[in-house]
N, C-alpha and C. Protein backbone atom coordinates (compact mmCIF):
# COMPACT_ATOMS: atom_id res chain seq x y z
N UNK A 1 163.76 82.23 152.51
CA UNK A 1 163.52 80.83 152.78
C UNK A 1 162.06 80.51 152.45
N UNK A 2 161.75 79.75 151.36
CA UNK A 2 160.56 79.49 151.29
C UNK A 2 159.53 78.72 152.12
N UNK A 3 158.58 78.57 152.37
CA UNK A 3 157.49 78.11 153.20
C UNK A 3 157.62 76.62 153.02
N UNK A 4 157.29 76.41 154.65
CA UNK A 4 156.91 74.51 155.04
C UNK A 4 155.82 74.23 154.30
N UNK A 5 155.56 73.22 153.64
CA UNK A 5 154.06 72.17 153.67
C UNK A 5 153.45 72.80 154.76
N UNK A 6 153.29 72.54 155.82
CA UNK A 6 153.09 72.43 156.73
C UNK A 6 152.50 73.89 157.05
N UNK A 7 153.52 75.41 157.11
CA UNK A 7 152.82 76.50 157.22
C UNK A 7 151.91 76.54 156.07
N UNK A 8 152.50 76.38 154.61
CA UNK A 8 151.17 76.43 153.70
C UNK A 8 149.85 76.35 153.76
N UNK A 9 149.89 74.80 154.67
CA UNK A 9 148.47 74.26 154.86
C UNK A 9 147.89 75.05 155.80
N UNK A 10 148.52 75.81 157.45
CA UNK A 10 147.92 76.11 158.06
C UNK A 10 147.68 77.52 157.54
N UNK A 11 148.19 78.04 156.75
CA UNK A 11 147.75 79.42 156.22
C UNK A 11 146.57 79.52 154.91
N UNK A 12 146.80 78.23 154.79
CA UNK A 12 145.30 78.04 153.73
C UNK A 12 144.01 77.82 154.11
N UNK A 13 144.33 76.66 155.74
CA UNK A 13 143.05 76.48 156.76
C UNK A 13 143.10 77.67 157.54
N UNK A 14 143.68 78.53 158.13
CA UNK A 14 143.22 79.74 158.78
C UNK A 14 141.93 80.37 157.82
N UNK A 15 142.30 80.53 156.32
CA UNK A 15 141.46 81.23 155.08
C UNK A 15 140.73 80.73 155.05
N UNK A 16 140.23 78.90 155.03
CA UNK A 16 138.86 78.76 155.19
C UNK A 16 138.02 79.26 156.40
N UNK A 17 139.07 79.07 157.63
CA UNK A 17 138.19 78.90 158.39
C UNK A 17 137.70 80.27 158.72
N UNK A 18 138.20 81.68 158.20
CA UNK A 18 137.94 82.91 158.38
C UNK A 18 136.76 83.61 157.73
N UNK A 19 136.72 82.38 156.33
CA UNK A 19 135.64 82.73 155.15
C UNK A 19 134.15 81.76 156.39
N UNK A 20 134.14 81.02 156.33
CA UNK A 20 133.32 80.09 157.31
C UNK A 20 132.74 80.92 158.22
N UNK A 21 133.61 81.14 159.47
CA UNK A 21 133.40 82.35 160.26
C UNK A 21 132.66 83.58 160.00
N UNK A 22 132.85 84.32 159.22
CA UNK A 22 132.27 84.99 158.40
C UNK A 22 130.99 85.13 158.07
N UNK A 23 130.79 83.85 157.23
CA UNK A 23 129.53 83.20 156.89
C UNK A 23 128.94 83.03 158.35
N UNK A 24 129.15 82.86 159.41
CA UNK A 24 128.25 82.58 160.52
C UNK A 24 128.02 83.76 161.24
N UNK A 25 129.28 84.73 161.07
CA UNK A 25 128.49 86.20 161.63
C UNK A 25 127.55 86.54 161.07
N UNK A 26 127.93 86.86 159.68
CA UNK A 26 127.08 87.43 159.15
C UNK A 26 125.29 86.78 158.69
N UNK A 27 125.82 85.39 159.00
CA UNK A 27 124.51 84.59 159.02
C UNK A 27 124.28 84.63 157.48
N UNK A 28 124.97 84.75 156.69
CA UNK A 28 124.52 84.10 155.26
C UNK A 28 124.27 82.74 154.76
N UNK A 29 124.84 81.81 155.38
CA UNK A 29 124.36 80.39 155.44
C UNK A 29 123.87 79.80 156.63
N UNK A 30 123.48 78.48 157.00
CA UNK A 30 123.21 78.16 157.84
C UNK A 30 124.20 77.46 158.72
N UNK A 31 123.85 78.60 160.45
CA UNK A 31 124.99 78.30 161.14
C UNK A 31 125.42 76.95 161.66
N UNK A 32 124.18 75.71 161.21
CA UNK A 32 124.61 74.33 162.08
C UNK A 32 125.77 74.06 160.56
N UNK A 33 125.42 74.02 159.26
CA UNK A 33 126.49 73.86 158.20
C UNK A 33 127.55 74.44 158.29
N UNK A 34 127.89 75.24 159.04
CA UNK A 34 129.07 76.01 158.67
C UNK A 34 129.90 75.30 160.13
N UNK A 35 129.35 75.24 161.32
CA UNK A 35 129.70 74.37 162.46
C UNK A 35 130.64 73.34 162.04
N UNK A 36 129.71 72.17 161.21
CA UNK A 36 130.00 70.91 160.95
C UNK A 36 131.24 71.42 159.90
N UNK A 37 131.74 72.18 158.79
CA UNK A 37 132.59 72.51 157.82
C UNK A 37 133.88 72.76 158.80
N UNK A 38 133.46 73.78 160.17
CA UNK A 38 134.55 74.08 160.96
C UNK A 38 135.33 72.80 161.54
N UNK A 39 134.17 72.07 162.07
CA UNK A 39 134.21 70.91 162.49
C UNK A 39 135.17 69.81 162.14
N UNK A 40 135.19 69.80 160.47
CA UNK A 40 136.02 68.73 159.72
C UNK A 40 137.26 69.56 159.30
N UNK A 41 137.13 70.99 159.06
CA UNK A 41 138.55 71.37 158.99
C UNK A 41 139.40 71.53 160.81
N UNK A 42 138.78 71.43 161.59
CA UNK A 42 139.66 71.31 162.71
C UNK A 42 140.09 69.57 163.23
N UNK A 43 139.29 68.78 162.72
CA UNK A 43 139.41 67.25 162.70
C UNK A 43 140.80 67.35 161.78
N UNK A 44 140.95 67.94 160.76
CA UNK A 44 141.81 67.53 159.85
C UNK A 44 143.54 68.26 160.33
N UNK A 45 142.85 69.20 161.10
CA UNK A 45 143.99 69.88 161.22
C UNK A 45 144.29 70.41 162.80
N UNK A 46 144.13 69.60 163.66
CA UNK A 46 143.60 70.37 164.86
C UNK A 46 144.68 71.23 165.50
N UNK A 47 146.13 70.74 165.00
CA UNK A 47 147.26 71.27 165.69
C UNK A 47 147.35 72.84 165.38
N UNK A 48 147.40 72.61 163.62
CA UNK A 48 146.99 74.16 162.78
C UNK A 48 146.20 75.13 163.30
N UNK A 49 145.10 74.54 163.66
CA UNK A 49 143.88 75.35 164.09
C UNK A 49 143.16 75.41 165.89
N UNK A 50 144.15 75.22 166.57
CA UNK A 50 143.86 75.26 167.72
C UNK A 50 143.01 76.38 168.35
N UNK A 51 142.99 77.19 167.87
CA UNK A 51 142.49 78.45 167.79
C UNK A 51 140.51 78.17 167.85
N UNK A 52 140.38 77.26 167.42
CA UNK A 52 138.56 76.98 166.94
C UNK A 52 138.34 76.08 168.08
N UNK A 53 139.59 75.63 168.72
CA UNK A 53 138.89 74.72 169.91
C UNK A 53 137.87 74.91 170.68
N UNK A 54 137.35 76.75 170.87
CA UNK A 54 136.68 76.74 171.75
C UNK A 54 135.20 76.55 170.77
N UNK A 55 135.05 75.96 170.04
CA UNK A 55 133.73 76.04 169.14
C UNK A 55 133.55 74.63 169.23
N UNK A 56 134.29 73.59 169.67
CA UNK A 56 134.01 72.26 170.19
C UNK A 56 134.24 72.18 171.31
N UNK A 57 134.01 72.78 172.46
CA UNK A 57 134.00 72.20 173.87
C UNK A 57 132.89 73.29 174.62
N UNK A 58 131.58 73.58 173.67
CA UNK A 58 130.32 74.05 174.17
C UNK A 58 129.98 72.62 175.31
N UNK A 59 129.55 73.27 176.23
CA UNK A 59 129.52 72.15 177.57
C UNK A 59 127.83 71.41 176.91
N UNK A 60 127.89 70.64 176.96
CA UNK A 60 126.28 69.70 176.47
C UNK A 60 126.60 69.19 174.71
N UNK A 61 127.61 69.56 174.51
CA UNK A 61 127.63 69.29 172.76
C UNK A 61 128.98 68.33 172.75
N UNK A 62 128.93 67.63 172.05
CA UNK A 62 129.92 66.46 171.26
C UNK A 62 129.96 66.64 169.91
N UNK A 63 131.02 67.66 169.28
CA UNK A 63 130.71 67.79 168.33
C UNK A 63 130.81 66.64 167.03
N UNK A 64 131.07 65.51 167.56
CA UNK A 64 131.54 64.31 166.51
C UNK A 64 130.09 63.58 167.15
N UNK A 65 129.79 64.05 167.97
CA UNK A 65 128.20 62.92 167.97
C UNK A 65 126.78 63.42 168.24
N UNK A 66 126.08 63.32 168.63
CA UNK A 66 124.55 63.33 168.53
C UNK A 66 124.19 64.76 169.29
N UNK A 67 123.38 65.63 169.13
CA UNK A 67 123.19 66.28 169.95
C UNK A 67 122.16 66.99 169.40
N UNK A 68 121.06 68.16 170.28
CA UNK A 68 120.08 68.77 169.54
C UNK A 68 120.67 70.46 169.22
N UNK A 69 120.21 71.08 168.22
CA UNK A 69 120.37 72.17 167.62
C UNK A 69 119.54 73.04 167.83
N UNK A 70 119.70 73.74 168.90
CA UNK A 70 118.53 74.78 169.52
C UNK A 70 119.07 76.35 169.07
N UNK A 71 118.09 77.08 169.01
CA UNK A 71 118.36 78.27 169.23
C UNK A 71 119.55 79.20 169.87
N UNK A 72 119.51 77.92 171.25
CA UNK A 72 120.71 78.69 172.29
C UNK A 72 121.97 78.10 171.69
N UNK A 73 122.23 77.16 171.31
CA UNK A 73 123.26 76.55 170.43
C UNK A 73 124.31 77.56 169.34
N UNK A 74 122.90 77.60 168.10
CA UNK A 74 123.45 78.55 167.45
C UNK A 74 123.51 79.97 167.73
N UNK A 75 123.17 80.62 168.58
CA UNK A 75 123.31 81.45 169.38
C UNK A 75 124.81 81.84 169.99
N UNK A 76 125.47 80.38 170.68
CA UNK A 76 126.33 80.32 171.17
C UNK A 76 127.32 80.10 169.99
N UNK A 77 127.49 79.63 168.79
CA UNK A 77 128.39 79.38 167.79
C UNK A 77 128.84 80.57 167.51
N UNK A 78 127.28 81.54 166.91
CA UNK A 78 127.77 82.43 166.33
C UNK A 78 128.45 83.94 167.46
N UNK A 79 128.13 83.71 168.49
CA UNK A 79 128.92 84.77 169.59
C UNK A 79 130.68 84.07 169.32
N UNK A 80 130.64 83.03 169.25
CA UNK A 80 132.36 82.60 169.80
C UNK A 80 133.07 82.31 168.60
N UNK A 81 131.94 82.50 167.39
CA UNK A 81 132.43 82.95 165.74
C UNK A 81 133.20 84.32 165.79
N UNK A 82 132.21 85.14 166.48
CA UNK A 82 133.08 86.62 166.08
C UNK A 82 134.00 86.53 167.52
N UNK A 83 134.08 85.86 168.36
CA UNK A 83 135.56 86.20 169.04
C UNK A 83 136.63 85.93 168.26
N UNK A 84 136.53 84.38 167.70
CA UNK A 84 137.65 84.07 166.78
C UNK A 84 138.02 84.66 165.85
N UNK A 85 136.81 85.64 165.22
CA UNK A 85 136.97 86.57 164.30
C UNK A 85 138.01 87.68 164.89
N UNK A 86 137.74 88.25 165.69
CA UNK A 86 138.65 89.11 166.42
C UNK A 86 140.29 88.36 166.66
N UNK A 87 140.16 86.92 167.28
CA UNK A 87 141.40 86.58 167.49
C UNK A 87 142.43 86.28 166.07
N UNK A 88 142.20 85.90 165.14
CA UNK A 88 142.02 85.54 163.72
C UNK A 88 143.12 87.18 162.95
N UNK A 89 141.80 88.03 163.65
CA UNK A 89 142.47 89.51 162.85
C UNK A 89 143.87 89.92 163.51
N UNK A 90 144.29 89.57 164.98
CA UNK A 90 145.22 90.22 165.24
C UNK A 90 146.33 89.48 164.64
């Protein structure tokens, strides 16, 4: 039986969002850019990707609005990057 639309897409956004992830462990780009990328692929897909929720409900952050970018911030992204990384692999 071939594949839904629907799984397609969420098996194509899991792949970004694993490459992304990635990029924020390992800190090869910058972790507020890679936030905001997670950001719009879970806007787009939030049902797909429920899984990243916990990377928008940091207590003091709105991730659709204003907020400052501290140290402890990205700090906190990239710790709950590699959980998802872990949750992601099983």
């Amino acid at each position: 039986m071939p594949l839904r639309k629907s799984q397609i897409r969420r098996a194509r956004d899991i792949e970004r969002a694993k490459n992304i992830l990635v990029a924020i462990v390992e800190q090869k780009v910058e972790t507020y850019v890679c936030y905001r990328q997670l950001n719009l692929l879970y806007c787009s897909n939030s049902s797909g990707l429920a899984e990243l929720k916990p990377l928008f409900r940091i207590a003091g952050v709105d991730a659709n609005g204003t907020f400052s970018v501290t140290d402890e911030l990205l700090e906190q992204i990239v710790a709950i990057s590699k959980q998802l990384l872990v949750e992601f692999s099983k």
